[in-house]
Protein backbone atom coordinates (compact mmCIF):
# COMPACT_ATOMS: atom_id res chain seq x y z
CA UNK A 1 104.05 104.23 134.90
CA UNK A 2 103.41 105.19 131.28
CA UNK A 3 100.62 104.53 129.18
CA UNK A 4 101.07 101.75 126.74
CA UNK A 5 98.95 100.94 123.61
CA UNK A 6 98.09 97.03 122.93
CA UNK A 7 98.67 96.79 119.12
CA UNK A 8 99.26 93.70 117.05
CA UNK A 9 101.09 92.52 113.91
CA UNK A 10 100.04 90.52 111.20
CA UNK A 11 101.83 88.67 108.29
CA UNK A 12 100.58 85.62 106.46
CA UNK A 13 101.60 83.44 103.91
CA UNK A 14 99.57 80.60 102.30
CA UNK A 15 100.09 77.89 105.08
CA UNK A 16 101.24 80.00 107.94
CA UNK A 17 99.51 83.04 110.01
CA UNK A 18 101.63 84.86 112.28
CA UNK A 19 99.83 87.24 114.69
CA UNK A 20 102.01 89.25 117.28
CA UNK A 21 100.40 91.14 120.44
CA UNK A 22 102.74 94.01 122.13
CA UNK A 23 102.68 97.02 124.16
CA UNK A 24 104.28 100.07 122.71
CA UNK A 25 104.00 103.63 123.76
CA UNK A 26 101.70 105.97 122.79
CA UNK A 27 103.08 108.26 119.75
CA UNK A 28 104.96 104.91 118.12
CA UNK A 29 104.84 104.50 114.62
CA UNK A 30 103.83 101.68 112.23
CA UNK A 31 107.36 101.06 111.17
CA UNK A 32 108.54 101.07 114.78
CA UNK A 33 106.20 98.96 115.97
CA UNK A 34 106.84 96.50 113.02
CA UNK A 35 110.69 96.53 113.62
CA UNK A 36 109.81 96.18 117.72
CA UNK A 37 107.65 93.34 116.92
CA UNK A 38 110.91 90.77 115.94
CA UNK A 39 108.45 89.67 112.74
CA UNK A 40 111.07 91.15 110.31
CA UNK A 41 113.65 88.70 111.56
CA UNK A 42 110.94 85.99 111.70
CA UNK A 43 110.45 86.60 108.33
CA UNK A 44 113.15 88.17 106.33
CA UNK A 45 111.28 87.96 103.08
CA UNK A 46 109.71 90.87 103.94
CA UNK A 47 110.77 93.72 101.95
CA UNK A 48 108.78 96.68 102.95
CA UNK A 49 110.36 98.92 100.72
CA UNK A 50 108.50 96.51 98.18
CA UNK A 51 105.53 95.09 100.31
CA UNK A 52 102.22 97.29 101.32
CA UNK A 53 101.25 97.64 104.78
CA UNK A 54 97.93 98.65 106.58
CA UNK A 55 96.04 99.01 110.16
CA UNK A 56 92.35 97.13 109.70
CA UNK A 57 92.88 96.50 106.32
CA UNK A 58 93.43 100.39 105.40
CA UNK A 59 96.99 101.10 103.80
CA UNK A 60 98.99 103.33 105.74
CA UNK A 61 102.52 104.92 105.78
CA UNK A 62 105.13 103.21 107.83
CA UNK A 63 105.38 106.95 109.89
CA UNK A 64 101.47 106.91 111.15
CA UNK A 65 101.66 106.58 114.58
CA UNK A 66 99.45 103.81 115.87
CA UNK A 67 96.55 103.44 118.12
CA UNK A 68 95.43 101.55 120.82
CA UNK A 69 94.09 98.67 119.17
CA UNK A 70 95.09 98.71 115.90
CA UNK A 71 96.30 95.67 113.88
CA UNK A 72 99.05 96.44 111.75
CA UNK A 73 99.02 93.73 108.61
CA UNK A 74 102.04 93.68 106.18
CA UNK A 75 100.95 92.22 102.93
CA UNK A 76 102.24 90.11 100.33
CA UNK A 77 102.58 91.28 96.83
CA UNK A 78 100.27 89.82 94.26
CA UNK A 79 101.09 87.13 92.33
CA UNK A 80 98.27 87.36 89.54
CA UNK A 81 96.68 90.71 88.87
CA UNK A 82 92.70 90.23 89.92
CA UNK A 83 91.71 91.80 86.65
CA UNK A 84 93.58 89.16 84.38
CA UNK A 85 92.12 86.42 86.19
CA UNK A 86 88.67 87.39 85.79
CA UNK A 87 89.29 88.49 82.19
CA UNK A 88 90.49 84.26 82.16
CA UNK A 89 87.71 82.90 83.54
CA UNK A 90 85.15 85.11 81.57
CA UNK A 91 86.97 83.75 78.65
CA UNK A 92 86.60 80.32 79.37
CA UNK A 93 82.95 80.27 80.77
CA UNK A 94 82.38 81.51 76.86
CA UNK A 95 84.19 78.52 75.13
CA UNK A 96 82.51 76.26 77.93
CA UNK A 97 78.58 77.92 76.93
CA UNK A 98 78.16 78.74 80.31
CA UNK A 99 77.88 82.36 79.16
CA UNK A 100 76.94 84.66 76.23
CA UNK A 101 79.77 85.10 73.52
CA UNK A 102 78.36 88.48 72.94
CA UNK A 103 77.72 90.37 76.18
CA UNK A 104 79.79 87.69 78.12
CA UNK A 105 76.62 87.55 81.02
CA UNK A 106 74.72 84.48 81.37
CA UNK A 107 73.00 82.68 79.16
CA UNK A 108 69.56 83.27 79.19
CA UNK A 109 67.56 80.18 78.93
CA UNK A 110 64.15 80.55 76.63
């Protein structure tokens, strides 16, 4: 019998997790493991031509062949850039006095 690999498949949205567990043969790739998995059809908002993927959190290419034991995660695209929303909430700590209009740190209490 051949060697199989255990690898799983991970998508999730804000209210539902989907984790998938298969067997695939050594030498598979991400995307073939991805299309083997059925989660495409389970989800056909995925775009991957659009959408990043990754194995423990570390982006890959869909040709990487996978290991035994890896978790393949397809993510979601962002839908506020992380630098904008601190830039917000700097800016409104400021008009609130919780911090320095200046340097924008803390306010130092004398």
């Amino acid at each position: 019998m051949a060697e199989q690999y255990t690898v799983e498949v991970a998508y999730a949205l804000p209210h539902q997790q989907s984790l998938l567990t298969l067997s695939v043969l050594p030498g598979s790739t991400v995307l073939q493991v991805i299309e083997q998995s059925g989660i495409l059809q389970q989800y056909p908002d995925i775009d991957l031509s659009q959408q990043k993927i990754g194995v423990w959190s570390r982006p890959v290419k869909p040709d990487e062949q996978v290991k035994d034991g890896d978790r393949i995660e397809i993510y979601r695209p962002l839908i506020a850039d992380p630098k904008d929303l601190r830039r917000r909430r700097a800016e409104k700590a400021k008009e609130e006095g919780r911090a320095d209009k200046v340097t924008g740190g803390r306010k130092q209490e004398h």
